[in-house]
C-alpha atoms as a PDB file:
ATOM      1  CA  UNK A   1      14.706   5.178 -16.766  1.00  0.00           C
ATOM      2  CA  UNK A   2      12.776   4.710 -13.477  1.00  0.00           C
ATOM      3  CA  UNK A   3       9.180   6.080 -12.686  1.00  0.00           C
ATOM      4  CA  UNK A   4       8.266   8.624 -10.800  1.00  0.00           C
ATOM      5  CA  UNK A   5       7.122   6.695  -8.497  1.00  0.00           C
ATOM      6  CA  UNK A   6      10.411   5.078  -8.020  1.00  0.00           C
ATOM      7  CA  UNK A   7      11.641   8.583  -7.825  1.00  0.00           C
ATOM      8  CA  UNK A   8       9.335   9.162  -4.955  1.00  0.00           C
ATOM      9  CA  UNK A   9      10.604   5.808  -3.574  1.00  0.00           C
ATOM     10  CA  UNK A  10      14.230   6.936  -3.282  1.00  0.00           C
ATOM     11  CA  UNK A  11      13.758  10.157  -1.769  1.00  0.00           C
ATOM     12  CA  UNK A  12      11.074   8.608   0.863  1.00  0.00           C
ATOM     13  CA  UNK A  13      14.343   5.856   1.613  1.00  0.00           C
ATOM     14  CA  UNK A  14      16.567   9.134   1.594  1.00  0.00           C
ATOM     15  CA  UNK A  15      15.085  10.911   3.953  1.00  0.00           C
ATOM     16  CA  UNK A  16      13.952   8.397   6.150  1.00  0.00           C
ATOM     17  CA  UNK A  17      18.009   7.279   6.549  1.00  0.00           C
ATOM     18  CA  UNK A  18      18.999  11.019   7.019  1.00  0.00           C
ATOM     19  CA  UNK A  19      16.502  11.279   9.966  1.00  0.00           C
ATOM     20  CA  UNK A  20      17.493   7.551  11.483  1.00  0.00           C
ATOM     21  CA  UNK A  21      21.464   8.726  11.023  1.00  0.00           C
ATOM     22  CA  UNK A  22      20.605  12.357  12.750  1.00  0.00           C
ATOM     23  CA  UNK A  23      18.673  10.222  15.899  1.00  0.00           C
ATOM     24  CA  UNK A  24      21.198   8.057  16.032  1.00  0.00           C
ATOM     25  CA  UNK A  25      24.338  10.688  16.505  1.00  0.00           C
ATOM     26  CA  UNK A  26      22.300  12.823  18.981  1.00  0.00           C
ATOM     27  CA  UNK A  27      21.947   9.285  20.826  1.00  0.00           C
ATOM     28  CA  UNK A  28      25.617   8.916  20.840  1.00  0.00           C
ATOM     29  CA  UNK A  29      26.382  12.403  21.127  1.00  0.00           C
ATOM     30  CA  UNK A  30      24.483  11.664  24.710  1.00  0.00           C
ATOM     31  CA  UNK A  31      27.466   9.799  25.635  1.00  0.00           C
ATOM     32  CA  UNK A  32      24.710   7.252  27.761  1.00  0.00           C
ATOM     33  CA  UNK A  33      25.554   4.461  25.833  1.00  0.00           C
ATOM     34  CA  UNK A  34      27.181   1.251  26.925  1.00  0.00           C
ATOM     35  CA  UNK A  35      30.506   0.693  24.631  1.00  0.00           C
ATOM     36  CA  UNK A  36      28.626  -2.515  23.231  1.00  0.00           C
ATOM     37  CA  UNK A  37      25.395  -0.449  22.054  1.00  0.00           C
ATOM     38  CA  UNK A  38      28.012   2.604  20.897  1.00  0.00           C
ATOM     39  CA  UNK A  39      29.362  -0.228  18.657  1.00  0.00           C
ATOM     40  CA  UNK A  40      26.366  -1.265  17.317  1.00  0.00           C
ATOM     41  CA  UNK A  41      24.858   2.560  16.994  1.00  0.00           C
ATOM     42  CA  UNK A  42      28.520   2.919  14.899  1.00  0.00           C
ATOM     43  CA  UNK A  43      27.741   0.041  13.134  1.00  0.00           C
ATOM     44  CA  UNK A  44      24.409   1.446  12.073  1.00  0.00           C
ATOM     45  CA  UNK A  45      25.238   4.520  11.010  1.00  0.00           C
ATOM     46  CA  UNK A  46      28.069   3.616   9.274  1.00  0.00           C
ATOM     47  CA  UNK A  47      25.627   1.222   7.253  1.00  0.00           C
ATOM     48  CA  UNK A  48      23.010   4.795   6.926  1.00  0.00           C
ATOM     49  CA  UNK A  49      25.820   6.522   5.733  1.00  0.00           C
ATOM     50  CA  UNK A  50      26.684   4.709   2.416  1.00  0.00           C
ATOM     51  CA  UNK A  51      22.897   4.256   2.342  1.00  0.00           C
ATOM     52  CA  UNK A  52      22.873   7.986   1.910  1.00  0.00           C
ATOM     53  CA  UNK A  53      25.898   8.630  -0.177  1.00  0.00           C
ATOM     54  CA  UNK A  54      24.285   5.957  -3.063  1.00  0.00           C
ATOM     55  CA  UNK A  55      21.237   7.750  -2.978  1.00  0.00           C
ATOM     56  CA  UNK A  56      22.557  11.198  -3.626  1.00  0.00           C
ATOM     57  CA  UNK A  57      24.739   9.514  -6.151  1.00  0.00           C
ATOM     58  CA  UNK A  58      21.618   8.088  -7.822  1.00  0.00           C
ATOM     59  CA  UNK A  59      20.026  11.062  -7.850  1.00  0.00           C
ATOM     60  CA  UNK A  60      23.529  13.278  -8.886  1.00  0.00           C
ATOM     61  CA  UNK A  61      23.601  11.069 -12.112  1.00  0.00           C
ATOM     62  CA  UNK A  62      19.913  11.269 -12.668  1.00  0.00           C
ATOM     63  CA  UNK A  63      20.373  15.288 -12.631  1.00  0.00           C
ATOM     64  CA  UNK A  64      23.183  14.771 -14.937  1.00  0.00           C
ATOM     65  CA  UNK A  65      21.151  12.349 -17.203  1.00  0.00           C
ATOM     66  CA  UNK A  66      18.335  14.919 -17.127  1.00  0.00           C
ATOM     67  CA  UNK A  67      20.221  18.034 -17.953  1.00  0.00           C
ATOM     68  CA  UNK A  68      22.178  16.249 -20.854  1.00  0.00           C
ATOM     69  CA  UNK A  69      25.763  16.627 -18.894  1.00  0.00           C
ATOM     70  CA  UNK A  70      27.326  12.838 -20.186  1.00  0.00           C
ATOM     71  CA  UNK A  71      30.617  12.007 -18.529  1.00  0.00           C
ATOM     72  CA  UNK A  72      31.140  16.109 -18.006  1.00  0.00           C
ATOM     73  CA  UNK A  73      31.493  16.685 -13.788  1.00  0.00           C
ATOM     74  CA  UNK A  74      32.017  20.044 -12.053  1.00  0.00           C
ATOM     75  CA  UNK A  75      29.901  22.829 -11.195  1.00  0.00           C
ATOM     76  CA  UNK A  76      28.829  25.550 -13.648  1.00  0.00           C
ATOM     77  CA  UNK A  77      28.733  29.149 -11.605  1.00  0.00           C
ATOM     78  CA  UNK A  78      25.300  30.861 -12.118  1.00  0.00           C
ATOM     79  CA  UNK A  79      25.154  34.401 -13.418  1.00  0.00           C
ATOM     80  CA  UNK A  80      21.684  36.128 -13.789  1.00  0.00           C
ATOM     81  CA  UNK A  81      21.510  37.444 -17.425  1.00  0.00           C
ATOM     82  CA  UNK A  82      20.512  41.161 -15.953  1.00  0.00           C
ATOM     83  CA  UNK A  83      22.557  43.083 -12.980  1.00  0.00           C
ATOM     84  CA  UNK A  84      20.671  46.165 -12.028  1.00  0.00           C
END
C-alpha cells in the first residue's frame, strides 16, 4: 500500500496537471494560436487528460480499498439517520 507521502505525491501531480490542462484551454479558448501550436497545445492536453483520469482512478480504487468495497462499483445514496 503506498505512503502517505506517496499519497501527497499524487495529489501534488494531480493538481498540478488540472491547473496546466485549465491554462492550456483558456490559451486555446483565445483562439491566438497558430494551427501548428493549437496542435501541439491539443497534443498536450490530450496527454494531461489521461494524466488526470489515472490519477482519479488511483485514488477511486484507493477509496474503494479503504472503505472495504472489493470488486462492488456504484454509488451508495446518503441518508442522515435523523430528519427533523
Amino acid at each position: 500500500m503506498a505512503d502517505k507521502a506517496d499519497t501527497t505525491e499524487d495529489a501534488i501531480d494531480f493538481e498540478k496537471a488540472l491547473a496546466e490542462l485549465e491554462a492550456l484551454v483558456e490559451k486555446m479558448e483565445g483562439g491566438e494560436l497558430s494551427l501548428e501550436d493549437s496542435l501541439t497545445s491539443f497534443e498536450r492536453g490530450i496527454a494531461l487528460t489521461r494524466q488526470c483520469q489515472q490519477a482519479l482512478s488511483a485514488a477511486e480504487q484507493k477509496v474503494e480499498i479503504l472503505t472495504g468495497k472489493d470488486g462492488e462499483t456504484g454509488v451508495e445514496a446518503f441518508e442522515s439517520e435523523e430528519r427533523g
